[in-house]
Protein backbone atom coordinates (compact mmCIF):
# COMPACT_ATOMS: atom_id res chain seq x y z
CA UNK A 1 -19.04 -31.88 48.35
CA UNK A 2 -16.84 -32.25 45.43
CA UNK A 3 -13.57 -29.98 44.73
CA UNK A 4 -13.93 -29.12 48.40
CA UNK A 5 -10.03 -27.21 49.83
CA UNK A 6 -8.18 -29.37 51.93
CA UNK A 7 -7.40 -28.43 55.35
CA UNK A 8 -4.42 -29.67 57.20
CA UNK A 9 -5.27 -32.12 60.04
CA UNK A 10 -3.58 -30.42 62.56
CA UNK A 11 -5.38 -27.35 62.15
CA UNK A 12 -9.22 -29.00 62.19
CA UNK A 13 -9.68 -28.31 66.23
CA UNK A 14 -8.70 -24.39 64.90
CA UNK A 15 -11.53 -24.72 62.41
CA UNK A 16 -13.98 -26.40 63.79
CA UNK A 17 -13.39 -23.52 66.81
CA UNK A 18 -12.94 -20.30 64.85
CA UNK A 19 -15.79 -20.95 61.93
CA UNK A 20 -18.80 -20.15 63.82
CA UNK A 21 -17.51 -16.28 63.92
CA UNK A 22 -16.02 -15.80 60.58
CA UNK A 23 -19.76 -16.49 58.97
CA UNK A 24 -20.98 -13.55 59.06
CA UNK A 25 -18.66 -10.56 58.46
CA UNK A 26 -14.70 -9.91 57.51
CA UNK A 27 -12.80 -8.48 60.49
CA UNK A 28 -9.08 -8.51 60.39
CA UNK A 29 -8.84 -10.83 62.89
CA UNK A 30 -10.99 -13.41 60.63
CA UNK A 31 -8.94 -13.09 57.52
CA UNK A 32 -6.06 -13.87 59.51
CA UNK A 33 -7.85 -17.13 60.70
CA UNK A 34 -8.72 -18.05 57.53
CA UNK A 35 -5.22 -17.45 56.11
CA UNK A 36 -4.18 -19.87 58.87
CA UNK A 37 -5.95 -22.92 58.04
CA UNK A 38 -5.53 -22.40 54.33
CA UNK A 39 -8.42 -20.50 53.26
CA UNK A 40 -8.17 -18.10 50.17
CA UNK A 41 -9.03 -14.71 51.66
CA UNK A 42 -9.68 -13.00 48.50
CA UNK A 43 -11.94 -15.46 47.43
CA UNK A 44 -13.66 -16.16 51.00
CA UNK A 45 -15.91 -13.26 51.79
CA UNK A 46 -19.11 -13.76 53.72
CA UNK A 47 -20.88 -10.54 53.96
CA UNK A 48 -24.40 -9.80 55.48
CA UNK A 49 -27.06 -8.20 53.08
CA UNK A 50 -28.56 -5.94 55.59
CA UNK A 51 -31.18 -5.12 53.12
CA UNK A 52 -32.65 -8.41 52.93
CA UNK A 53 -35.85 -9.22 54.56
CA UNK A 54 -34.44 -12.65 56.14
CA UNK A 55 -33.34 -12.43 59.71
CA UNK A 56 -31.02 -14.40 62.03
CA UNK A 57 -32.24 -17.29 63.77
CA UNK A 58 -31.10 -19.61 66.98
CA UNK A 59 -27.97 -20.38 65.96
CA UNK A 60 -27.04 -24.32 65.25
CA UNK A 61 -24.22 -24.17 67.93
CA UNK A 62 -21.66 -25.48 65.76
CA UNK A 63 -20.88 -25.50 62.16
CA UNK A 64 -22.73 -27.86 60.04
CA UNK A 65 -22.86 -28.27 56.29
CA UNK A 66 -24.81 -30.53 53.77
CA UNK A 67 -27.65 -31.15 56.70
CA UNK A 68 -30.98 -32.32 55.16
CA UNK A 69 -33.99 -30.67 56.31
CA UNK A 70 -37.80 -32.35 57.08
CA UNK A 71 -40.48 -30.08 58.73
CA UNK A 72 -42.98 -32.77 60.14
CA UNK A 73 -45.89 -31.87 62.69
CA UNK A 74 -45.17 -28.18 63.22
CA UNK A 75 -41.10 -29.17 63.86
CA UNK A 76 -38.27 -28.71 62.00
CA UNK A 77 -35.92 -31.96 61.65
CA UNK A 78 -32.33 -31.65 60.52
CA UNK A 79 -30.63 -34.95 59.28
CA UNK A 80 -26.98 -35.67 59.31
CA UNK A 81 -24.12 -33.09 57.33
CA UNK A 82 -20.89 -32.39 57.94
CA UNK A 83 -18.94 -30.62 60.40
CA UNK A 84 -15.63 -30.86 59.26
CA UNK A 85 -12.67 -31.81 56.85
CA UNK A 86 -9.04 -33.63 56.88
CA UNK A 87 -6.46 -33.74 54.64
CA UNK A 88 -3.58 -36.81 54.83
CA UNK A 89 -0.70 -37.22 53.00
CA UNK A 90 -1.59 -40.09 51.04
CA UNK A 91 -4.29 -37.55 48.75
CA UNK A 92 -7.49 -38.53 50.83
CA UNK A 93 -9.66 -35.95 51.92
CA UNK A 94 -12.27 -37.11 54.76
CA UNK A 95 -15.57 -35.92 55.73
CA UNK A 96 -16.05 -35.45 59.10
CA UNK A 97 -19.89 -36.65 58.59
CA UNK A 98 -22.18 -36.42 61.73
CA UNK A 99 -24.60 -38.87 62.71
CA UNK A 100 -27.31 -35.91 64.42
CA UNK A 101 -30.74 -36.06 64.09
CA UNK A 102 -31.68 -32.36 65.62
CA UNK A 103 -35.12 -31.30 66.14
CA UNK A 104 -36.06 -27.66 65.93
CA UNK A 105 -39.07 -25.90 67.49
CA UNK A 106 -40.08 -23.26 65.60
CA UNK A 107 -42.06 -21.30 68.01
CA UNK A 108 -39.76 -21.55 71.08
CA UNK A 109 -36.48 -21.25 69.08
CA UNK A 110 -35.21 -24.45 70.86
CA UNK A 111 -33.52 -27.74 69.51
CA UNK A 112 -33.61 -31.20 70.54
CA UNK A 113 -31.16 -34.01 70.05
CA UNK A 114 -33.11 -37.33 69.02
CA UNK A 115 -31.83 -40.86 67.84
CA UNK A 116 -29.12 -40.81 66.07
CA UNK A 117 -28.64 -42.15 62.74
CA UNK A 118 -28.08 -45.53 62.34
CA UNK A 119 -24.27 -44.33 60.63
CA UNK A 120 -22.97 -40.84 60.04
CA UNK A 121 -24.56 -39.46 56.54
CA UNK A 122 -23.89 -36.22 54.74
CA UNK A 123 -25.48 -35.56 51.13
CA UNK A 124 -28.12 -37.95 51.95
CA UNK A 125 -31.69 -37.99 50.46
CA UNK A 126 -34.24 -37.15 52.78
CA UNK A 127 -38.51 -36.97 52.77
CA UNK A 128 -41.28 -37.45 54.84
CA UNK A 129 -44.61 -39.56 54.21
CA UNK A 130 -47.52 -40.50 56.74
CA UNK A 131 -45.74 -39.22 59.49
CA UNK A 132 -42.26 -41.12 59.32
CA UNK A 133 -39.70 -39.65 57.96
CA UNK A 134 -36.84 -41.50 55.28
CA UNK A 135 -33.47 -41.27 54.40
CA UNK A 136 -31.49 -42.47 51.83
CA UNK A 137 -28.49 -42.62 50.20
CA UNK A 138 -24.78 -40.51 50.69
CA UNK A 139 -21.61 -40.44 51.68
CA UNK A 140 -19.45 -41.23 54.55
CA UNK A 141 -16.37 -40.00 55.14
CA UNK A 142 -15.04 -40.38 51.40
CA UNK A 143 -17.00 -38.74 48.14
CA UNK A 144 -15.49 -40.84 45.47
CA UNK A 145 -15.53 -44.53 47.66
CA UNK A 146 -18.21 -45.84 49.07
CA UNK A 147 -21.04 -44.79 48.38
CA UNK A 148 -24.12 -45.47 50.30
CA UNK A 149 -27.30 -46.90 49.12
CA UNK A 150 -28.61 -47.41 52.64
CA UNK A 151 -32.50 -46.64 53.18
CA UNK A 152 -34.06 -45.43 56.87
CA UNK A 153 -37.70 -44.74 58.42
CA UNK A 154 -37.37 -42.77 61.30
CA UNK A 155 -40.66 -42.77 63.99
CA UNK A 156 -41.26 -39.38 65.76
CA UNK A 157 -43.75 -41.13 68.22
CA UNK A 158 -41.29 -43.71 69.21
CA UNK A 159 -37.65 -41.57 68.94
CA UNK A 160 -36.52 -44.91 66.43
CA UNK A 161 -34.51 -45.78 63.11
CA UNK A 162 -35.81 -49.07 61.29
CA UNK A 163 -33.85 -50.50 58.09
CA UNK A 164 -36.23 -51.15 54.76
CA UNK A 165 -34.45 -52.28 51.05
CA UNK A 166 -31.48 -50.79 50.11
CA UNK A 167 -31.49 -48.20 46.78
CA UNK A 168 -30.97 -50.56 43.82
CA UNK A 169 -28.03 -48.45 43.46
CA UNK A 170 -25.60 -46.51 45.72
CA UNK A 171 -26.20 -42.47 45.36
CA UNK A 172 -25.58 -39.44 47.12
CA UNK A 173 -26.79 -35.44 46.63
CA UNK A 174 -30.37 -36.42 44.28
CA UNK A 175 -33.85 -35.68 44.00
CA UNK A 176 -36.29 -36.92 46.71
CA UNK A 177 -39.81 -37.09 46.58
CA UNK A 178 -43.24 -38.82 47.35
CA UNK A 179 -46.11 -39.18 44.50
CA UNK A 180 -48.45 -40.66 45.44
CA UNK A 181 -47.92 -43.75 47.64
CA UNK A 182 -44.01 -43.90 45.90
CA UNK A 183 -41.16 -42.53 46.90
CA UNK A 184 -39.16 -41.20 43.99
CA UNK A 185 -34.75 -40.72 44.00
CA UNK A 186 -33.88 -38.94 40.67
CA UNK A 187 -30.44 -38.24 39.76
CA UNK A 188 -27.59 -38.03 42.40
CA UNK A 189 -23.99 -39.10 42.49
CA UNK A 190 -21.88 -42.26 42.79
CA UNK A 191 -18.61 -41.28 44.15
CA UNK A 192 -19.07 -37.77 42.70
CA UNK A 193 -20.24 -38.91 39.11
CA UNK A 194 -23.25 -37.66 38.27
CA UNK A 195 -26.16 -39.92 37.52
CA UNK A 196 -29.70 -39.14 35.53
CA UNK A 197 -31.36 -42.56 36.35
CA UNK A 198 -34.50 -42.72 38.83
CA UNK A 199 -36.12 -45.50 40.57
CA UNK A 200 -39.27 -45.46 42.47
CA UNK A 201 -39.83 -47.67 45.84
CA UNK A 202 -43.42 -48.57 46.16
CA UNK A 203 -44.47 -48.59 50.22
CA UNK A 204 -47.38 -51.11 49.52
CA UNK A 205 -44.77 -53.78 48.16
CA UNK A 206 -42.10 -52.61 49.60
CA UNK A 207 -39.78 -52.93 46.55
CA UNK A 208 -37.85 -50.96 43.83
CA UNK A 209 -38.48 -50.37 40.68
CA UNK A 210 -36.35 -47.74 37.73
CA UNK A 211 -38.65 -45.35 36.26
CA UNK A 212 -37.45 -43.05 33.13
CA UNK A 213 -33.81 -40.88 33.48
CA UNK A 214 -33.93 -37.42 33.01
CA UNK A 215 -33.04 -35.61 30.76
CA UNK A 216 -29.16 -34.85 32.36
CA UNK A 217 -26.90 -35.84 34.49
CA UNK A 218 -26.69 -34.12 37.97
CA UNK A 219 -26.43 -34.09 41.56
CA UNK A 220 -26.51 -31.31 44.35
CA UNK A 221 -29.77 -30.53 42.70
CA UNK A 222 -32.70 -28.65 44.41
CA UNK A 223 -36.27 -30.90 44.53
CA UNK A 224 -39.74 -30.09 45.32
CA UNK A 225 -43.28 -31.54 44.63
CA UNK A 226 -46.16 -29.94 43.54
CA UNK A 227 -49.28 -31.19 42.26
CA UNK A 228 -48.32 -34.77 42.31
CA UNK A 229 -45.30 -34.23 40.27
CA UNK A 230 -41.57 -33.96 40.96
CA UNK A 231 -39.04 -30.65 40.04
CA UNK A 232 -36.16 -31.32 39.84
CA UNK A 233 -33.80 -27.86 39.87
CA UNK A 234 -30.15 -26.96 39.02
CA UNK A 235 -27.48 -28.81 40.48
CA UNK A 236 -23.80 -30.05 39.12
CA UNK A 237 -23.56 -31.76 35.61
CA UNK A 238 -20.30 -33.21 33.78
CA UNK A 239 -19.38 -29.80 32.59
CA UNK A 240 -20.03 -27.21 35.16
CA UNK A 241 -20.95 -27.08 38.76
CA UNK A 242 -24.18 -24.61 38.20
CA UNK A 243 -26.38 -25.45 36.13
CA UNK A 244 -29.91 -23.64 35.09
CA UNK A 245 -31.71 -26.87 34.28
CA UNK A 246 -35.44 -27.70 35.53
CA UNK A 247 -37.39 -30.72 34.84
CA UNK A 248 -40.56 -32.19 35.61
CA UNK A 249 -41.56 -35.53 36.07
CA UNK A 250 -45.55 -36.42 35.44
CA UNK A 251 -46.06 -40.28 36.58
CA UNK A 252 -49.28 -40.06 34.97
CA UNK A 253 -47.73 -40.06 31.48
CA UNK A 254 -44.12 -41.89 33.11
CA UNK A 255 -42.33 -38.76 31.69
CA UNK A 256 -39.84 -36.18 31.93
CA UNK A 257 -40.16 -32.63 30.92
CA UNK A 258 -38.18 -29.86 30.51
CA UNK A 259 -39.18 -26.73 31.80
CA UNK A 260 -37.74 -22.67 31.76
CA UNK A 261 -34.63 -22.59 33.40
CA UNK A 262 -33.97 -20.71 36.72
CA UNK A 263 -32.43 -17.53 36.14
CA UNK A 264 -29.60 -17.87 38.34
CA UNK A 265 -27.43 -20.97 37.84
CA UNK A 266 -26.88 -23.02 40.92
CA UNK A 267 -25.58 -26.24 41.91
CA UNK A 268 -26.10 -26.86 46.17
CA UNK A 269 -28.97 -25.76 46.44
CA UNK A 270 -32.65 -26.07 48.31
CA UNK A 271 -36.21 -25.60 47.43
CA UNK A 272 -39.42 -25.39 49.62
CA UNK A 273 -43.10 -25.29 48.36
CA UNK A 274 -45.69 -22.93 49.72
CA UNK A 275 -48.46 -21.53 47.90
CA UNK A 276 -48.46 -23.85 45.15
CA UNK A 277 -45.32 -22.49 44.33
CA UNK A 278 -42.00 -23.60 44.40
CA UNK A 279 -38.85 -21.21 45.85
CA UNK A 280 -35.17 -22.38 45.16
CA UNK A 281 -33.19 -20.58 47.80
CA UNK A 282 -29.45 -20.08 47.38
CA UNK A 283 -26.29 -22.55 46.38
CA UNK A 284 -23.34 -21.90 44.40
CA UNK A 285 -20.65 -22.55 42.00
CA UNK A 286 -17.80 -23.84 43.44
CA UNK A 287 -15.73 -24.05 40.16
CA UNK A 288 -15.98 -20.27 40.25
CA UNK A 289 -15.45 -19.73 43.78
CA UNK A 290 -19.03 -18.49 43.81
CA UNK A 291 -21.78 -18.34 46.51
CA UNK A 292 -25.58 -17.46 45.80
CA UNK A 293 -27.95 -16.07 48.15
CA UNK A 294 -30.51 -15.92 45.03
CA UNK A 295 -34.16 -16.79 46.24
CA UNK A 296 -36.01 -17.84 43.12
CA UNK A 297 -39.85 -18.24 42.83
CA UNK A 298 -41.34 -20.70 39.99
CA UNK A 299 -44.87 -20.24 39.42
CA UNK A 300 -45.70 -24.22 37.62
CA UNK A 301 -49.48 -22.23 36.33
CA UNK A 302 -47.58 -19.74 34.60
CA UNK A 303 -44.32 -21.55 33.70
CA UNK A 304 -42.61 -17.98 35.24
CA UNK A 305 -39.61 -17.41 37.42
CA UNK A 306 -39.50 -14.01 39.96
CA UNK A 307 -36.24 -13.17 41.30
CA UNK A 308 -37.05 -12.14 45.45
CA UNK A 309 -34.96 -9.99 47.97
CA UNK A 310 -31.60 -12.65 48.48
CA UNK A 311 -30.45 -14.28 51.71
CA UNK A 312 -29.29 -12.32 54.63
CA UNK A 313 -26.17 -14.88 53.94
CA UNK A 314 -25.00 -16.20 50.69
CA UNK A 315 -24.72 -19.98 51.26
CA UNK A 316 -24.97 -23.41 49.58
CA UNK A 317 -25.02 -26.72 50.96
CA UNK A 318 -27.72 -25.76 53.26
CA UNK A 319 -31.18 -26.72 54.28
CA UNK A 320 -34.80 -25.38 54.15
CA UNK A 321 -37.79 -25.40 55.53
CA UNK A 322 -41.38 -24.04 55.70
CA UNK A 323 -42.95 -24.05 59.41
CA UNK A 324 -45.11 -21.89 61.52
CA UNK A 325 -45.78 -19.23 58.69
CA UNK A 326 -41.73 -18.69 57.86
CA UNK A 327 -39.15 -19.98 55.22
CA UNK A 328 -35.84 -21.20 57.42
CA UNK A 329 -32.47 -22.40 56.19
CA UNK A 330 -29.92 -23.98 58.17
CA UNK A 331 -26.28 -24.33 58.33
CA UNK A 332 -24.70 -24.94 54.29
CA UNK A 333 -21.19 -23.02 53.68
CA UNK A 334 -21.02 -19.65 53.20
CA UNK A 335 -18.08 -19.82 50.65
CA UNK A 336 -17.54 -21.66 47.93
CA UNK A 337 -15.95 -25.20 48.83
CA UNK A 338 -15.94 -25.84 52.53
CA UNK A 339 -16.50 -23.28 54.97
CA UNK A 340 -19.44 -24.75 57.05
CA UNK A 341 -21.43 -22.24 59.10
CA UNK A 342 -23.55 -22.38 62.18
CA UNK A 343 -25.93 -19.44 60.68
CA UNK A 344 -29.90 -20.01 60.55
CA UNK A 345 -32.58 -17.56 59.41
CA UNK A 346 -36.17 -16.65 58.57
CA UNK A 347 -38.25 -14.79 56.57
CA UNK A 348 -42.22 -14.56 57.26
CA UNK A 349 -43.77 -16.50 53.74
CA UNK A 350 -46.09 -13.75 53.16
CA UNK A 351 -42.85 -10.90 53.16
CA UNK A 352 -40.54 -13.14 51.24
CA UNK A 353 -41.57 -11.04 47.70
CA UNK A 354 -41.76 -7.49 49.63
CA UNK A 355 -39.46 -5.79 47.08
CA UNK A 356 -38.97 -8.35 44.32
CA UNK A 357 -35.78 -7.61 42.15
């Protein structure tokens, strides 16, 4: 996560400890924490919206940001992320990426530890098709070295990671999708520099191909699929680290359009489909020291956006699901930078609008 507040290393076992209960609300006792290990008070204030229809979930157990999200078979998968952040003296600033692969039962509240990735990821690319489940892409423990262009299958049935051909470039933080029998990366990062090209791996031949850029530039964008065709919303450009931009890519005609843009800026953020719509749920401007617990609804008949009732907790950096009847979102930071959060919570699908703003 780029522009992310450097922590000194001999404070990280203080972090990693005191983050799970500074999340939430702003006691003294928190401030002072967060004074400790270097982060701005006056510009670090999680609050709970107590008039939002999302409630708490099971908690992750530990803080975990940048996790990717796949709900497969009635569970809830979350890939890789980041649990913490260290500063040396020589400038470096390393990710303390996670190799996890949790799985999350939705009806019993209960997770799982699987296989674990084949390498610690964090801003990876993740999907799903005919049961497996892909990643793709990130970084490791640097943002501007290294990074990856790794690509994964994980098996549910058999708990196992297999290796298939490498992105044609590396990228991190893009635009995942399937259409058709293709799986599409858009956009994304190469150590932090955003990117607009896309390339399509076909599963039949099992090889890459580039497909038309978009439009812009970005990463940390927001993705979601919907009637064979891939959105691709907000993220980071070369100018500003929320932006309002949607496009749409048709493979029938090979091209890109643009569409209305979201009413709330946002770069870090996550979308989920349900109802043949598509709701972008939170993110952030970290240039501005900004969180957003925004829940946007794009209606692709009407061409319409409908702001909803926001987040319980602001947060970007986070990931979303729909399972068993509910939107959930996991982990992210609930300030702007790093400050990674344990927090998960629901909202029934069918209550998400109650009270549109």
């Amino acid at each position: 996560m780029r522009g992310w507040k450097p922590i000194p290393i001999g404070l990280i076992a203080v972090v990693l400890i005191g983050l799970p209960v500074i999340g939430l609300t702003e006691t003294g006792a928190e401030q002072d924490l967060k004074g400790a290990v270097g982060i701005d008070v006056d510009a670090c204030e999680s609050t709970t919206n107590l008039t939002s229809p999302w409630v708490q979930g099971p908690s992750l157990g530990e803080p975990r940001d940048e996790p990717r999200v796949i709900a497969l078979g009635g569970k809830i998968y979350l890939i890789g992320g980041t649990i913490g952040l260290e500063m040396f003296g020589d400038g470096r600033n390393l990710l303390d990426a996670t190799d996890q692969l949790t799985r999350f039962d939705p009806r019993t509240g209960r997770y799982q530890e699987l296989a674990p990735l084949p390498q610690p990821l964090n801003h990876i690319g993740a999907t799903r098709y005919r049961g497996d489940i892909y990643v793709l892409g990130g970084y490791g423990r640097l943002i501007d070295a290294k990074t990856r262009q790794t690509f994964y299958r994980y098996d549910p049935r058999t708990n196992r990671w297999s290796r298939l051909p490498d992105l044609p470039v590396p990228r991190a933080a893009g635009a995942v999708g399937i259409l058709g029998d293709r799986l599409i990366w858009a956009g994304g990062a190469r150590n932090s520099v955003a990117h607009s090209d896309v390339f399509a791996f076909d599963f039949d031949s099992r090889r890459w191909s580039r497909l038309p850029s978009m439009h812009s530039r970005r990463e940390h964008v927001g993705e979601a699929v919907l009637d064979d065709k891939l959105y691709v919303f907000g993220g980071r450009g070369t100018e500003t680290l929320a932006l309002d931009t949607v496009e749409r890519f048709d493979p029938a005609t090979g091209k890109w359009e643009d569409l209305p843009p979201m009413p709330v800026p946002s770069g870090g953020l996550a979308a989920v489909v349900a109802d043949g719509k598509a709701f972008v749920i939170g993110g952030g401007n970290d240039g501005a020291e900004t969180v957003s617990g925004a829940v946007q609804e794009f209606d692709p008949a009407s061409g319409e956006w409908t702001l909803l009732p926001d987040l319980r907790t602001a947060r970007h950096g986070h990931g979303v699901a729909a399972a068993g009847e509910k939107f959930w979102v996991f982990g992210g930071s609930d300030c702007a930078y790093f400050n990674a959060t344990d927090a998960v919570e629901s909202v029934r699908i069918a209550d998400a609008g109650d009270a549109g703003q």
